[in-house]
N, C-alpha and C. Protein backbone atom coordinates (compact mmCIF):
# COMPACT_ATOMS: atom_id res chain seq x y z
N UNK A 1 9.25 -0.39 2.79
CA UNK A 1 8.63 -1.38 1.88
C UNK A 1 7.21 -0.93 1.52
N UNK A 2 7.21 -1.21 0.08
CA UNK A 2 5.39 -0.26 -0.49
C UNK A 2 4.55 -1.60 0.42
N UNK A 3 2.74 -0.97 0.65
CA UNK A 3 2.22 -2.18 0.75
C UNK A 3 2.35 -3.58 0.09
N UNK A 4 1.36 -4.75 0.41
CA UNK A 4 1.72 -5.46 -0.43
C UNK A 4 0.28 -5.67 -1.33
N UNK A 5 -0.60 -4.44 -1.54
CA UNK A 5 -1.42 -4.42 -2.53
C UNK A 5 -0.43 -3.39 -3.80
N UNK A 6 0.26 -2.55 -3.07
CA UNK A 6 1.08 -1.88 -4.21
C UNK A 6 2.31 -2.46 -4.94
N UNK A 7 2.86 -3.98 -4.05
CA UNK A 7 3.72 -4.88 -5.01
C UNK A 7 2.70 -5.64 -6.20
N UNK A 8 1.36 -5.86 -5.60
CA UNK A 8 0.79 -6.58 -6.35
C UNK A 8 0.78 -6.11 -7.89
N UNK A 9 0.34 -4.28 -7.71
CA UNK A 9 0.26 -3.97 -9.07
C UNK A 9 1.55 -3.62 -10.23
N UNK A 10 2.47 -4.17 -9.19
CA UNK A 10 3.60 -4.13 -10.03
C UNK A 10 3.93 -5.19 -11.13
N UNK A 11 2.94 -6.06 -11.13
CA UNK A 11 2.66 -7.18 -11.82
C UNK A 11 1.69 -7.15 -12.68
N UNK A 12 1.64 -8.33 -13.82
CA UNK A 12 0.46 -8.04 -14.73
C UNK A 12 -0.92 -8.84 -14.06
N UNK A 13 -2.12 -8.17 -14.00
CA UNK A 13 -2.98 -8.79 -13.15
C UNK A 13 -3.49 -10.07 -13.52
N UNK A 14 -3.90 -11.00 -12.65
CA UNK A 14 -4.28 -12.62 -13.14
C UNK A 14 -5.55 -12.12 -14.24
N UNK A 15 -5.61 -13.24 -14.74
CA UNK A 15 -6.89 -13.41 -15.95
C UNK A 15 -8.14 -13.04 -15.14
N UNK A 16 -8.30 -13.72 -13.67
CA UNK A 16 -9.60 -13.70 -13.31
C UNK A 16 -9.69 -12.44 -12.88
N UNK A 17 -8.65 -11.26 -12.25
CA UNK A 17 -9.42 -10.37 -12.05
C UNK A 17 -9.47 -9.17 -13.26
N UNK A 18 -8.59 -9.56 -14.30
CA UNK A 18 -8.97 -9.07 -15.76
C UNK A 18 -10.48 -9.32 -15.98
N UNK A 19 -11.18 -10.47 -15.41
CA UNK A 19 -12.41 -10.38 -16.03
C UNK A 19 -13.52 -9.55 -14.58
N UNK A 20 -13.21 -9.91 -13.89
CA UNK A 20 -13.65 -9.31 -12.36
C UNK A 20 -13.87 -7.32 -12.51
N UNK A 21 -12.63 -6.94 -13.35
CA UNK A 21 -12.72 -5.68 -13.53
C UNK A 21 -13.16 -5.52 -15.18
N UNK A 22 -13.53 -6.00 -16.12
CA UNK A 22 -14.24 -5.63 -17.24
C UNK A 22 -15.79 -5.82 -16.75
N UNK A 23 -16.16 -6.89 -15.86
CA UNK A 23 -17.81 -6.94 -15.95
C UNK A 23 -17.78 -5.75 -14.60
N UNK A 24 -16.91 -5.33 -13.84
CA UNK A 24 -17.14 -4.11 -12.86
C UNK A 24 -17.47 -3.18 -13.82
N UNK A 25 -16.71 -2.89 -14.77
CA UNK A 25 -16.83 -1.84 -15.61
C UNK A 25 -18.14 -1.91 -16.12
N UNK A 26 -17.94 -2.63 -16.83
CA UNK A 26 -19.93 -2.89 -17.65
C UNK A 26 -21.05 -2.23 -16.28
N UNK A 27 -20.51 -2.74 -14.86
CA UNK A 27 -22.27 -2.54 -14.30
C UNK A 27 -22.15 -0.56 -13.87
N UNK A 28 -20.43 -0.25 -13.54
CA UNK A 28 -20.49 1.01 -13.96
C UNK A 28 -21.25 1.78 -15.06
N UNK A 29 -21.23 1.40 -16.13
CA UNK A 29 -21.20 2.08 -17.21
C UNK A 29 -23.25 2.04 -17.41
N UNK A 30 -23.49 0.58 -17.11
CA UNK A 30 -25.48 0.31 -16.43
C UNK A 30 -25.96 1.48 -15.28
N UNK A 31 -25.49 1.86 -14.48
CA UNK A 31 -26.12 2.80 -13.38
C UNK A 31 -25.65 3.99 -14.12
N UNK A 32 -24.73 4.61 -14.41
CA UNK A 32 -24.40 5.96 -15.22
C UNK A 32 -25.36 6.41 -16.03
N UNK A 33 -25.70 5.22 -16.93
CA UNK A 33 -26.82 5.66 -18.13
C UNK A 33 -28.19 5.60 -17.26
């Protein structure tokens, strides 16, 4: 049996961490520059 963080992504991800990982992205993209 895969973990059960790797069933998770077998799914489409909830809204909140859709937004959890776009503002991750943004503070990535702030320290890079």
């Amino acid at each position: 049996m895969p973990p059960d963080c790797w069933q998770r992504w077998q799914h489409p991800p909830e809204p909140g961490f859709l937004i959890e990982f776009q503002e991750w992205e943004q503070e990535l993209q702030e320290i890079s520059d």
